[in-house]
N, C-alpha and C. Protein backbone atom coordinates (compact mmCIF):
# COMPACT_ATOMS: atom_id res chain seq x y z
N UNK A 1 116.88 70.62 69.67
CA UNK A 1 117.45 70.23 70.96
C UNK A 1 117.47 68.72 71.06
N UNK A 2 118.65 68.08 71.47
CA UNK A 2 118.32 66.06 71.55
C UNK A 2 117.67 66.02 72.48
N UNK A 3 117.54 64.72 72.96
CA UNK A 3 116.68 64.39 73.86
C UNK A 3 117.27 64.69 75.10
N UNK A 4 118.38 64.77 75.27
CA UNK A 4 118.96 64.23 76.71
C UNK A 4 119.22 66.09 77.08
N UNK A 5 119.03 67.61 76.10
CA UNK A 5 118.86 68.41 76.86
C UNK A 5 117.36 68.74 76.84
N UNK A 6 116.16 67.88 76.35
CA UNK A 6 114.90 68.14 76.59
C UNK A 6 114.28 67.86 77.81
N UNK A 7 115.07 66.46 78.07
CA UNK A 7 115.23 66.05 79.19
C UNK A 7 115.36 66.75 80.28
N UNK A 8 117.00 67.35 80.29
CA UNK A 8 117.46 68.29 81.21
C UNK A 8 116.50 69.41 81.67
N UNK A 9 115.87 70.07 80.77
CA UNK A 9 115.02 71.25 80.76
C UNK A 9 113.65 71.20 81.29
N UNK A 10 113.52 69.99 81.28
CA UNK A 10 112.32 69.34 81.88
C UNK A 10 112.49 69.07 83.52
N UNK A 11 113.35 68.66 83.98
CA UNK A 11 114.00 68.63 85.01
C UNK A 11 114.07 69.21 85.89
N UNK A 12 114.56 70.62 85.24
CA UNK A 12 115.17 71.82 86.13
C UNK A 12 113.72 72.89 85.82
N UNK A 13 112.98 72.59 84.83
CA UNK A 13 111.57 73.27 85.32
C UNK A 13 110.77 72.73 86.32
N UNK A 14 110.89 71.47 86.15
CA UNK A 14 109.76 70.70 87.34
C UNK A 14 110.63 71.29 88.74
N UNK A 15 111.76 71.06 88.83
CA UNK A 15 112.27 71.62 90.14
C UNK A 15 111.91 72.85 90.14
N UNK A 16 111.95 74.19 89.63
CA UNK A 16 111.23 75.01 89.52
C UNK A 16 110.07 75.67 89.98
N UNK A 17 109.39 74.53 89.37
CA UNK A 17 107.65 74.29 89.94
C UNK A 17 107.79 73.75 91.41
N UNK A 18 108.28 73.23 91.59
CA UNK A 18 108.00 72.18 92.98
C UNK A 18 108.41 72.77 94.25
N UNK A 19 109.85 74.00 94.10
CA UNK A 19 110.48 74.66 95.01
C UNK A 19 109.46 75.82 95.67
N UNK A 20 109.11 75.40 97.28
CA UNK A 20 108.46 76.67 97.32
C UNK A 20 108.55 77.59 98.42
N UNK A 21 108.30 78.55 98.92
CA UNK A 21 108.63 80.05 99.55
C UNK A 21 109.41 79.21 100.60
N UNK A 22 109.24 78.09 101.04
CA UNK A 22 109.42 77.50 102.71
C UNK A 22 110.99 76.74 101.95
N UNK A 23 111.22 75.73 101.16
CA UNK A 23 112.31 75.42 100.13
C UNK A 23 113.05 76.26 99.80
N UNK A 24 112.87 77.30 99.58
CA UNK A 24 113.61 78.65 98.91
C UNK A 24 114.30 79.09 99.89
N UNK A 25 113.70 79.27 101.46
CA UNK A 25 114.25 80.04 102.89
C UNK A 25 115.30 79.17 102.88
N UNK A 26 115.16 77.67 103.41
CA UNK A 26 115.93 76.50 103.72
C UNK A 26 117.20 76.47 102.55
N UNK A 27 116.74 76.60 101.49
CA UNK A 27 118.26 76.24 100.53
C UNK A 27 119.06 77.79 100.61
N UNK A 28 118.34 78.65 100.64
CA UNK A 28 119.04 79.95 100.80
C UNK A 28 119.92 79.86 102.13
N UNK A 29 119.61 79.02 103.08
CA UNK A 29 120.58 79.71 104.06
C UNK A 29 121.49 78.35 104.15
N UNK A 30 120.74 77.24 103.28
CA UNK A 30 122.16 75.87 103.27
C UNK A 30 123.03 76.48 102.49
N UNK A 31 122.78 78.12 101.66
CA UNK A 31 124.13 78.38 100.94
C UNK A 31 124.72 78.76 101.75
N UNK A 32 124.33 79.77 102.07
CA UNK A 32 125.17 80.51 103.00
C UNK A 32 125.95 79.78 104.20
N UNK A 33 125.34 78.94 104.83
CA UNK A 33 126.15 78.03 105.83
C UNK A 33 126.99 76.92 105.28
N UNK A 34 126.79 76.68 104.02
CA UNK A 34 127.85 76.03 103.58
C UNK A 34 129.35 76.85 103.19
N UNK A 35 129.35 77.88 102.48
CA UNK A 35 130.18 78.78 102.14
C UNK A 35 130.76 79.45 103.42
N UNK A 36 130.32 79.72 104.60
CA UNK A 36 131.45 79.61 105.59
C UNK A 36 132.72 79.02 105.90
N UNK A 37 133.87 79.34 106.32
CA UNK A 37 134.60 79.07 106.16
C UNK A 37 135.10 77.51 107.03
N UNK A 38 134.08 77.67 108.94
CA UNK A 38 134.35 76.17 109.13
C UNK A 38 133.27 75.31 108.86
N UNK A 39 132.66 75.62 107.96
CA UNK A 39 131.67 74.51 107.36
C UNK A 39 132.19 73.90 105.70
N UNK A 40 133.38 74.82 105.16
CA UNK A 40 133.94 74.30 103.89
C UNK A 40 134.51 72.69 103.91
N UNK A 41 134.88 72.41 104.93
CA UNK A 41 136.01 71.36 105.19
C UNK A 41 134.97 70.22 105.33
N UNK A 42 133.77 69.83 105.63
CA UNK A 42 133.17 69.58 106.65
C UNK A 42 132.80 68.30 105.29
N UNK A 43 132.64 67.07 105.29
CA UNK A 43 131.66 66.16 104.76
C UNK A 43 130.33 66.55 104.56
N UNK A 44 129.62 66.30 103.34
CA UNK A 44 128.44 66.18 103.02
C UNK A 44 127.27 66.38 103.75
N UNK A 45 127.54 64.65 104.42
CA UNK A 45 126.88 64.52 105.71
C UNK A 45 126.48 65.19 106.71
N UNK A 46 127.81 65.29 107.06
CA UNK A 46 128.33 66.33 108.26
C UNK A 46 127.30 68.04 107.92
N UNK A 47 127.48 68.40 107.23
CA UNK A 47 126.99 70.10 106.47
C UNK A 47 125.95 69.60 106.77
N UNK A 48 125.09 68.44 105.97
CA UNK A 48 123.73 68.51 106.29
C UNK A 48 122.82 68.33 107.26
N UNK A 49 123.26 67.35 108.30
CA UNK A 49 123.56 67.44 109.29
C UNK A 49 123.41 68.79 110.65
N UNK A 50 124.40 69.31 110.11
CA UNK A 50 124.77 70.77 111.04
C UNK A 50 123.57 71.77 110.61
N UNK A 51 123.32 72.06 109.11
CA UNK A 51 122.36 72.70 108.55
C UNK A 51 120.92 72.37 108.91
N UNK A 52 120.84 71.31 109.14
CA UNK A 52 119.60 70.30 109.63
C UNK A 52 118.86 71.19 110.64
N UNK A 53 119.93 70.89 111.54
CA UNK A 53 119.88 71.47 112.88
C UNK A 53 119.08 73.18 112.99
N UNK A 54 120.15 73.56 112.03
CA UNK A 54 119.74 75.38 112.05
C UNK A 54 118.20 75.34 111.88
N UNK A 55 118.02 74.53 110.44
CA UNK A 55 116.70 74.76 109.67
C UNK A 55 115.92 74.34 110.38
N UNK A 56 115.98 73.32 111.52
CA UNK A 56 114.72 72.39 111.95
C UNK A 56 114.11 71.84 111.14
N UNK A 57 115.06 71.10 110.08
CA UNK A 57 114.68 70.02 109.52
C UNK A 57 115.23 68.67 109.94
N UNK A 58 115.26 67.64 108.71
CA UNK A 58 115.73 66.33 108.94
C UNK A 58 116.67 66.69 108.24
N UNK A 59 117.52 65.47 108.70
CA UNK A 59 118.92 66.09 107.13
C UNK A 59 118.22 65.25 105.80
N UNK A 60 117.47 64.23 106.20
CA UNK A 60 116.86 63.81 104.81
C UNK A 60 116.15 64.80 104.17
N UNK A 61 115.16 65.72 104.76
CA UNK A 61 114.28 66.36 103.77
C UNK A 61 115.15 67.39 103.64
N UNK A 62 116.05 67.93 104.55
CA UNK A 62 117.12 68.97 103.67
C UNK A 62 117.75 68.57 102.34
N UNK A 63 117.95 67.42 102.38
CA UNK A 63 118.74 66.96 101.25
C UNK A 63 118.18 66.54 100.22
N UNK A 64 116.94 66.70 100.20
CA UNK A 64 115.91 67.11 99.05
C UNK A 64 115.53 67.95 98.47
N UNK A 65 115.77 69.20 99.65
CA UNK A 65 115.36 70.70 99.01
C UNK A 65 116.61 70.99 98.76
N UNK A 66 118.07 70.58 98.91
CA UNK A 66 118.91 71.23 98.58
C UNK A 66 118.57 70.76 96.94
N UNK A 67 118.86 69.34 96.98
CA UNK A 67 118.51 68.75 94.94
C UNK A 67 117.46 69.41 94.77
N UNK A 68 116.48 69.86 95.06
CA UNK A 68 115.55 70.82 94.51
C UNK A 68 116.09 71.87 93.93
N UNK A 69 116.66 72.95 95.02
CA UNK A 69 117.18 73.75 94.57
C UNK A 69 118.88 74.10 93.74
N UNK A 70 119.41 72.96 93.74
CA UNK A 70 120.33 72.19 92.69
C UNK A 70 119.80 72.50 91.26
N UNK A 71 118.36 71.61 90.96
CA UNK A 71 117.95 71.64 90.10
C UNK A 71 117.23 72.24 89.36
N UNK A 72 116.95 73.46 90.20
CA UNK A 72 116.36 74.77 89.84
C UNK A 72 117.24 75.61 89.65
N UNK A 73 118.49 75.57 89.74
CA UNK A 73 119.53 76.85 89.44
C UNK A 73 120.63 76.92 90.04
N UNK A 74 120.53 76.02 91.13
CA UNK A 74 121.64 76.43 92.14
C UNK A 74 122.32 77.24 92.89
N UNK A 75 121.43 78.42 92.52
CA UNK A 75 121.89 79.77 93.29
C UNK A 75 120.50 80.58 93.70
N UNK A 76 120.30 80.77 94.44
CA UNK A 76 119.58 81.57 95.11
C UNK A 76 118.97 82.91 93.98
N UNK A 77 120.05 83.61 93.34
CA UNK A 77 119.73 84.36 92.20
C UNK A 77 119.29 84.29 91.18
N UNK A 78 119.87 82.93 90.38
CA UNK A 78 119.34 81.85 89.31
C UNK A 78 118.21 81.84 89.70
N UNK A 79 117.36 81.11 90.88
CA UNK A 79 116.31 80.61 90.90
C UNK A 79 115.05 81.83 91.03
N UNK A 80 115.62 83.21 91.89
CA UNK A 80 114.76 84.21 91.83
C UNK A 80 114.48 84.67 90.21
N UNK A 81 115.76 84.97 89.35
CA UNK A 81 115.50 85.22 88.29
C UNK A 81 114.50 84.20 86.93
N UNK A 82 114.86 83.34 87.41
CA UNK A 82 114.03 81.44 86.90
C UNK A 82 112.86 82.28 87.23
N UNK A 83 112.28 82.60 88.06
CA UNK A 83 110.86 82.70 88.65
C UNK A 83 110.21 83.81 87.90
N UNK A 84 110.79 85.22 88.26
CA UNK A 84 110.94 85.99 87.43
C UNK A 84 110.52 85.93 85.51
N UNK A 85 111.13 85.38 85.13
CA UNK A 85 111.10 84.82 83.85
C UNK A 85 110.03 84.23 83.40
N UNK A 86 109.34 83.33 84.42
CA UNK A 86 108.49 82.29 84.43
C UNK A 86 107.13 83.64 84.52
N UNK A 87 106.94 83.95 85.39
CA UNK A 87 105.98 85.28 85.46
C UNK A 87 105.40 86.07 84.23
N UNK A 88 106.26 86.56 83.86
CA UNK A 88 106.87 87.21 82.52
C UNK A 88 106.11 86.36 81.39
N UNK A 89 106.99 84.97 81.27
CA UNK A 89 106.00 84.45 80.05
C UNK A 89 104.73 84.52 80.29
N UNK A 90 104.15 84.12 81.26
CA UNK A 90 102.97 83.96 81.86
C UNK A 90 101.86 85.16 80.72
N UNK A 91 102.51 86.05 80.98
CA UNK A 91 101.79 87.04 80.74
C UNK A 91 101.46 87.33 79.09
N UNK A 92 102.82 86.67 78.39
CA UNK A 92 103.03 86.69 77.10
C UNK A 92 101.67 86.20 76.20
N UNK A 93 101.12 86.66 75.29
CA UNK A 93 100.20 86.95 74.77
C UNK A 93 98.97 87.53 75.05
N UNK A 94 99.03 88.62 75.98
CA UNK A 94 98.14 89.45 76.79
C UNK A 94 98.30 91.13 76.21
N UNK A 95 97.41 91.45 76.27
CA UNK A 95 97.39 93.67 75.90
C UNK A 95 98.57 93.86 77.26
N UNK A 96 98.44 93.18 78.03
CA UNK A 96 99.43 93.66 79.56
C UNK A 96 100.59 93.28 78.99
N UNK A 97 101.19 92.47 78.51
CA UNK A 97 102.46 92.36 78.49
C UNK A 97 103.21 93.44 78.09
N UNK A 98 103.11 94.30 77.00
CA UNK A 98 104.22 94.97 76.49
C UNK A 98 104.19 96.23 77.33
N UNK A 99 103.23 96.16 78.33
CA UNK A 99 103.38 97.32 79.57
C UNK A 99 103.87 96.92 80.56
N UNK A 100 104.20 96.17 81.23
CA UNK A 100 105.11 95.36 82.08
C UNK A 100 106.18 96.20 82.05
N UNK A 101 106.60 97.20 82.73
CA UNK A 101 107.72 98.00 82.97
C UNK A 101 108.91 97.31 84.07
N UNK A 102 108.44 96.55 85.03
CA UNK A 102 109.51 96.00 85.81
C UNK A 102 108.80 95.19 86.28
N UNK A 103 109.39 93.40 86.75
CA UNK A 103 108.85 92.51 87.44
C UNK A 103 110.01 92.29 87.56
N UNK A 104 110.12 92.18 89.04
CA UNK A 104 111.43 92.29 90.02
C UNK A 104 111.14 91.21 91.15
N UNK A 105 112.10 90.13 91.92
CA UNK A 105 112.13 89.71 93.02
C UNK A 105 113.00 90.44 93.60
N UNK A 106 112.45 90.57 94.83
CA UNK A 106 113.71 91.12 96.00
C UNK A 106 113.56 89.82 96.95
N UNK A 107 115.07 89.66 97.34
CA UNK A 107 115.18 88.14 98.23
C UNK A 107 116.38 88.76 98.79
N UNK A 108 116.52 89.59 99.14
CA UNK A 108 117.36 89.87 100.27
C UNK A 108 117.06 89.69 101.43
N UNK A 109 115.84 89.09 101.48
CA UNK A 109 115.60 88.60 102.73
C UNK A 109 115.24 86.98 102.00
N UNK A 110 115.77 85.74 102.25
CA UNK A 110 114.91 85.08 101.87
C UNK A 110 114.08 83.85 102.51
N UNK A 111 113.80 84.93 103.48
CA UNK A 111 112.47 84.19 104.02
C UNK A 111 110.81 85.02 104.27
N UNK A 112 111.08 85.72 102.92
CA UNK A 112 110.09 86.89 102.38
C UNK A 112 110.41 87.55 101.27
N UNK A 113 110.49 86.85 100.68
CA UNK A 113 110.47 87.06 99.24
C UNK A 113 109.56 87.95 98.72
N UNK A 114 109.76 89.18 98.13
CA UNK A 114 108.46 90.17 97.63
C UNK A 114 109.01 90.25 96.06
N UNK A 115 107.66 90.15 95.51
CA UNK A 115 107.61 90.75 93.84
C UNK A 115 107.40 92.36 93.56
N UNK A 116 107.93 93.21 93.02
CA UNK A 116 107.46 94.38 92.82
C UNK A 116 107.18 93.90 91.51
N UNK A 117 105.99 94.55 91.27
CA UNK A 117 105.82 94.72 89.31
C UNK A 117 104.98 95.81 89.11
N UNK A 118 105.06 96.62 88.22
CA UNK A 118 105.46 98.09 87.83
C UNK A 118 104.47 97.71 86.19
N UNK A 119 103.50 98.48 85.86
CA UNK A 119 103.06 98.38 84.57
C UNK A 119 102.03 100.04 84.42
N UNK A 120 101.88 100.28 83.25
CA UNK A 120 101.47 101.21 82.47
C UNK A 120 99.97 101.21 82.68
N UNK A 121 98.98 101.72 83.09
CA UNK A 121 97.73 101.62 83.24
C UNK A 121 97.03 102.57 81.82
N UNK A 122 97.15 101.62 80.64
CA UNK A 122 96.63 102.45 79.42
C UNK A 122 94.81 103.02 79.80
N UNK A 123 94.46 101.62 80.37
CA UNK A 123 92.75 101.74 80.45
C UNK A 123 92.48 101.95 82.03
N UNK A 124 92.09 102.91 82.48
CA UNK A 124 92.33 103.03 83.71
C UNK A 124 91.09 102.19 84.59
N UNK A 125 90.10 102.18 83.51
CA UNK A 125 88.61 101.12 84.36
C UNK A 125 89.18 99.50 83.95
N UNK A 126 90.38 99.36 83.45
CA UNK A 126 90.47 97.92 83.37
C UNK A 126 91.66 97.73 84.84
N UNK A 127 92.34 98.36 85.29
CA UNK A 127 92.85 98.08 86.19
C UNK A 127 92.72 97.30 87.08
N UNK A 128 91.84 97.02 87.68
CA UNK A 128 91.26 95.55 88.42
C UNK A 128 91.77 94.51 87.97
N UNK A 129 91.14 94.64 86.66
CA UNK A 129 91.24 93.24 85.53
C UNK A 129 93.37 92.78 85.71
N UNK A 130 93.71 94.11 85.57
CA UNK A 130 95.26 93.91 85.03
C UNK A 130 95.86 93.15 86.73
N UNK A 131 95.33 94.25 87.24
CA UNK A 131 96.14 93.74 88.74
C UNK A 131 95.90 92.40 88.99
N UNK A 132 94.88 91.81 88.37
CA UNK A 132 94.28 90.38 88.93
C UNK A 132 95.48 89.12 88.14
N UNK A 133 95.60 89.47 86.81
CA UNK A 133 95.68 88.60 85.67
C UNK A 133 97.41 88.68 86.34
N UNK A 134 98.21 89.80 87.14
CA UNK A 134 99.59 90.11 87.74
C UNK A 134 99.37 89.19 88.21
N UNK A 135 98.78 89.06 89.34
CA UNK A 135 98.71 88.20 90.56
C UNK A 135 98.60 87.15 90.34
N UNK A 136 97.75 86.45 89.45
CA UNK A 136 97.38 84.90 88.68
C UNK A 136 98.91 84.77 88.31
N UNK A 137 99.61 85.46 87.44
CA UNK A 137 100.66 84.91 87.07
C UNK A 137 101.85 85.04 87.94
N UNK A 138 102.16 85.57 88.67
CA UNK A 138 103.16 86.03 89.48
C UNK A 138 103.07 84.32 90.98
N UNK A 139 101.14 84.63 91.35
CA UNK A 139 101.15 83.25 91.97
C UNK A 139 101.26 82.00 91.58
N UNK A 140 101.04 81.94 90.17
CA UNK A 140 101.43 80.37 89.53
C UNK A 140 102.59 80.21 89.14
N UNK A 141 103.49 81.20 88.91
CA UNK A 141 104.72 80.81 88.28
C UNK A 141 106.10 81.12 89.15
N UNK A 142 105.43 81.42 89.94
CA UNK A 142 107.02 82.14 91.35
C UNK A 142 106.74 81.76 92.65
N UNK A 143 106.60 80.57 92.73
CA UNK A 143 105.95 80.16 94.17
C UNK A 143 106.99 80.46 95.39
N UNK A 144 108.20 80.88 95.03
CA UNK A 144 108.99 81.30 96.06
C UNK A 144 108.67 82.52 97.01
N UNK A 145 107.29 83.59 95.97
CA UNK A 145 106.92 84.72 96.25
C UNK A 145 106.12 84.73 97.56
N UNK A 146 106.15 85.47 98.47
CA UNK A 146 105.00 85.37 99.64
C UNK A 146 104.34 86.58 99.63
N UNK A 147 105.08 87.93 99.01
CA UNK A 147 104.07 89.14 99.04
C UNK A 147 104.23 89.56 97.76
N UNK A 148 103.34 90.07 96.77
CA UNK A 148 103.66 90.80 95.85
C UNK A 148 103.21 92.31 95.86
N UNK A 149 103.72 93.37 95.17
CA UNK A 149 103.25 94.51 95.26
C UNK A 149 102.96 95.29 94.09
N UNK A 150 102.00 96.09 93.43
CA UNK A 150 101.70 96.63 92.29
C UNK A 150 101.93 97.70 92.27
N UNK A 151 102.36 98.36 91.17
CA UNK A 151 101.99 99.67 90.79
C UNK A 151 101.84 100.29 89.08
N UNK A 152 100.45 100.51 89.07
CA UNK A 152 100.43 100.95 87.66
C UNK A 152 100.63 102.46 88.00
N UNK A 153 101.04 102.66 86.82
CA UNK A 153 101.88 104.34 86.52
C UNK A 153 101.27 104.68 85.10
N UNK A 154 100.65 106.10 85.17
CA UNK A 154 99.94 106.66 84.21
C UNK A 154 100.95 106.63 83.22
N UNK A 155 100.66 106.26 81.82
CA UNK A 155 101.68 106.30 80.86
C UNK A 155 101.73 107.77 80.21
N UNK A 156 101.11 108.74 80.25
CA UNK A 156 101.51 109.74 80.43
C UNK A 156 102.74 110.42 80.92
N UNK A 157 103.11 110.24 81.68
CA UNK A 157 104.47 110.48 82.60
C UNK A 157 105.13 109.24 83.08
N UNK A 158 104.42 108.17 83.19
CA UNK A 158 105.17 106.95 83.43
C UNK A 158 105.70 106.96 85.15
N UNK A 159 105.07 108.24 85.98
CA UNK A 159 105.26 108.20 87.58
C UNK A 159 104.33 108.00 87.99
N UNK A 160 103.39 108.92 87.70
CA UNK A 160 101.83 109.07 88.66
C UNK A 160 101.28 107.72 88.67
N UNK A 161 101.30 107.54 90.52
CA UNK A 161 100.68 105.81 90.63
C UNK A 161 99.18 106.26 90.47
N UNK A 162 98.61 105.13 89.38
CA UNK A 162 96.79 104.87 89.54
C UNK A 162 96.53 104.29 90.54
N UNK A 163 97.14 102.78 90.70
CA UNK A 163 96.83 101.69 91.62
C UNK A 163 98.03 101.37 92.25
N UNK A 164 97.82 101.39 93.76
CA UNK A 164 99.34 100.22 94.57
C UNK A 164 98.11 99.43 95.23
N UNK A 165 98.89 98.25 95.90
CA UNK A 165 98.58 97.74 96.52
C UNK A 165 99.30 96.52 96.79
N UNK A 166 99.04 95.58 97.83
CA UNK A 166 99.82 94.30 98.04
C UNK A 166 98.72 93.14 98.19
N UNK A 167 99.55 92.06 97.91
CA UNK A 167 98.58 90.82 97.77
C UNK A 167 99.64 89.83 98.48
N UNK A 168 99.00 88.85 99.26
CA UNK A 168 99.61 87.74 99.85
C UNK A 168 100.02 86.20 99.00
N UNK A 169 100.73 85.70 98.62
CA UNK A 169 100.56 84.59 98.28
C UNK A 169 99.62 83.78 98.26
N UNK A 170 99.10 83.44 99.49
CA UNK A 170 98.01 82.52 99.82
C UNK A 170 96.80 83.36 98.69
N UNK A 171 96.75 84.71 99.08
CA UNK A 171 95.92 85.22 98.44
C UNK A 171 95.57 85.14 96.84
N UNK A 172 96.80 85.11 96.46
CA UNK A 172 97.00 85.31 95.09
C UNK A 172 96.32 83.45 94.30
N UNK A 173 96.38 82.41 95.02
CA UNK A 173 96.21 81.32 94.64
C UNK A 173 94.20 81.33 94.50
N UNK A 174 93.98 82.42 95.11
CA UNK A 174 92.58 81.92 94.78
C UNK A 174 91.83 82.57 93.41
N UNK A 175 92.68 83.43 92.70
CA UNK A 175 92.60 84.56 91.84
C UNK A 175 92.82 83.29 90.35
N UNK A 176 91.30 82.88 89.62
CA UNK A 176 91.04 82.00 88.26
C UNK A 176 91.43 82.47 87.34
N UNK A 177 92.46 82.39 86.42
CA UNK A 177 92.76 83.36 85.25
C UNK A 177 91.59 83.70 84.52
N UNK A 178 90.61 82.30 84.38
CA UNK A 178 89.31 81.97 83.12
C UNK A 178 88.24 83.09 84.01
N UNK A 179 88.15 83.34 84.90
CA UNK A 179 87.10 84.38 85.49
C UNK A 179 87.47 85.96 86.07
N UNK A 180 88.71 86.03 85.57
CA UNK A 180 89.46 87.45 86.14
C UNK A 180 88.49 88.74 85.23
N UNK A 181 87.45 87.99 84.20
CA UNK A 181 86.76 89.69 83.85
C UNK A 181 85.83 89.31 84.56
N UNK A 182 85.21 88.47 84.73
CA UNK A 182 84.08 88.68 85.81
C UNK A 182 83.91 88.56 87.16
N UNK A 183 85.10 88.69 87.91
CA UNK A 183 85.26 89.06 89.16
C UNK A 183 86.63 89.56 89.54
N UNK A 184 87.10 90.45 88.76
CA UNK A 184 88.39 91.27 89.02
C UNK A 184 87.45 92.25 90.01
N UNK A 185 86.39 92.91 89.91
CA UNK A 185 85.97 94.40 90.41
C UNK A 185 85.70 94.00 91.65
N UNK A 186 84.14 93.14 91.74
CA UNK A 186 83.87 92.91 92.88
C UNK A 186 84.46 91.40 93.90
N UNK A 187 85.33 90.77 93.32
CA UNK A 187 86.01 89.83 93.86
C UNK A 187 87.58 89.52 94.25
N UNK A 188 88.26 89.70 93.55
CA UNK A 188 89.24 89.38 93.22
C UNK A 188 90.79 90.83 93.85
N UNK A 189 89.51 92.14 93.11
CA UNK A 189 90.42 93.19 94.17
C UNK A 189 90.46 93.51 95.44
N UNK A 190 89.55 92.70 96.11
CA UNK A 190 88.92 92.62 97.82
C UNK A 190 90.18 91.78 98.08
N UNK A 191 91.07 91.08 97.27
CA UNK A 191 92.53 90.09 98.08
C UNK A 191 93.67 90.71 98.61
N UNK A 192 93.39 92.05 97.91
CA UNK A 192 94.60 92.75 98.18
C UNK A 192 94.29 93.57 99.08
N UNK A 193 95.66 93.87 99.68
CA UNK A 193 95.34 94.88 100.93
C UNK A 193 96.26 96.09 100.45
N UNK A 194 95.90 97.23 101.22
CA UNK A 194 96.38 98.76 100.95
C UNK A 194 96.15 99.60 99.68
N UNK A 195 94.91 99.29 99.26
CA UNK A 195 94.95 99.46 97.58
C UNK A 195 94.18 100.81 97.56
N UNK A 196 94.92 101.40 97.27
CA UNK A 196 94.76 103.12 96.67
C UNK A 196 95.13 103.20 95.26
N UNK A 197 93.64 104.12 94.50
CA UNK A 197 93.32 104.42 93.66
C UNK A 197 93.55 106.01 93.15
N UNK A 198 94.07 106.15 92.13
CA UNK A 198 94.02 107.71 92.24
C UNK A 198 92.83 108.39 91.69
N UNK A 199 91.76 107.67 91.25
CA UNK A 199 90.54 107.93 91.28
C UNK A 199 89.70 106.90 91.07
N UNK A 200 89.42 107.09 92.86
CA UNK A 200 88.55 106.02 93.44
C UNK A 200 86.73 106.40 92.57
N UNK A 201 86.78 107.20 92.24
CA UNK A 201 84.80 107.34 91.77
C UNK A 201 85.08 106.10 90.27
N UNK A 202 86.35 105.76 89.72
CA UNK A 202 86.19 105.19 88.76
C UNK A 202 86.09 103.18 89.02
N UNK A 203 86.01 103.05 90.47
CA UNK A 203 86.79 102.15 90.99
C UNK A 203 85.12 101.81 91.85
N UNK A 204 84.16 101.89 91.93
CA UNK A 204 83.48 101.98 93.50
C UNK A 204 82.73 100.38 93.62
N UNK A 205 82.91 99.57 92.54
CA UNK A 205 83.13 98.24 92.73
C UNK A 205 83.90 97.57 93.58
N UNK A 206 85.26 97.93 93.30
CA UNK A 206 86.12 97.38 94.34
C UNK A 206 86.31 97.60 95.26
N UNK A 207 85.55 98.94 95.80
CA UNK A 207 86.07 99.93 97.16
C UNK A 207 84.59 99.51 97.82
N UNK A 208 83.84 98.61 97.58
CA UNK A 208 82.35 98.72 98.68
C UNK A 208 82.59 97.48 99.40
């Protein structure tokens, strides 16, 4: 690769990194209000300006998160899938990865952004561990995310849920990759809320 697309790539990751759940709402709907039809005609200015207004921003700091999100993809989809991706590697050189059945953003709303991710529960007493090491990566690498949601599925049949549950963003930032075996049970699964086990006697760490 020359320099000038190492460059580039460097760029549009740091924007990446930097864009977050509150950036993501704001450029998502400067698309949409730009792509209207009497906002097409309209000066720069003017759009940002008008958009300003909606967002309750400045038009200056709008016009930062828009180059943010410029430089992260430029599309609302690009950048969910960017995130997506980013997650994903995350995980790459882990026993979890090649069970990773689906890691999905939904941003059809996007000012709540949710992750579903879907994986194979081979070891069913490591489950803690897996849900934790999700969350570590899903919160460091998709900051657009505000809820994420789990479900391991017995690989047996590949339906029967072991574990759901949901975790908050905020939540997910306090979850150490370097300490996820020694406080996935009694620490780390206390972040999540709604978490049903399909056999809780194997689980009674995380459930006290």
């Amino acid at each position: 690769m020359s320099l000038l697309g190492t460059l580039t790539l460097s760029l549009a990751l740091s924007a990446a990194a930097d864009l977050t759940a509150e950036d993501f709402r704001i450029y998502c709907g400067w698309q949409g209000e730009i792509a209207k039809d009497e906002n097409k005609s309209l000066a720069k200015d003017k759009q940002l300006a008008k958009v300003a207004k909606l967002a309750k921003v400045s038009p200056k700091d709008l016009k930062k998160i828009v180059a943010k999100g410029d430089g992260a993809g430029g599309s609302c989809e690009a950048i969910a899938k960017d995130h997506e991706s980013r997650a994903r590697k995350a995980l790459e050189g882990t026993p979890l990865a090649a069970r990773v059945e689906s890691l999905q953003l939904d941003f059809d709303d996007p000012t709540h952004v949710v992750a579903y991710v879907k994986w194979k529960g081979e070891q069913e007493k490591r489950l803690e561990e897996e849900a934790s090491l999700i969350a570590w990566a899903v919160g460091s690498n998709a900051p657009i995310v505000r809820t994420l949601s789990i479900r391991a599925v017995d690989p047996k049949d590949g339906e029967t849920a072991l574990l759901e549950g949901k975790i908050s963003a905020e939540q997910m930032t306090k979850i150490d990759k370097a300490r996820i075996d020694s406080f996935a049970d009694a620490r780390y699964m206390k972040l999540f809320d709604g978490v049903i086990f399909a056999n809780p006697h194997l689980h009674q760490a995380s459930l006290k």
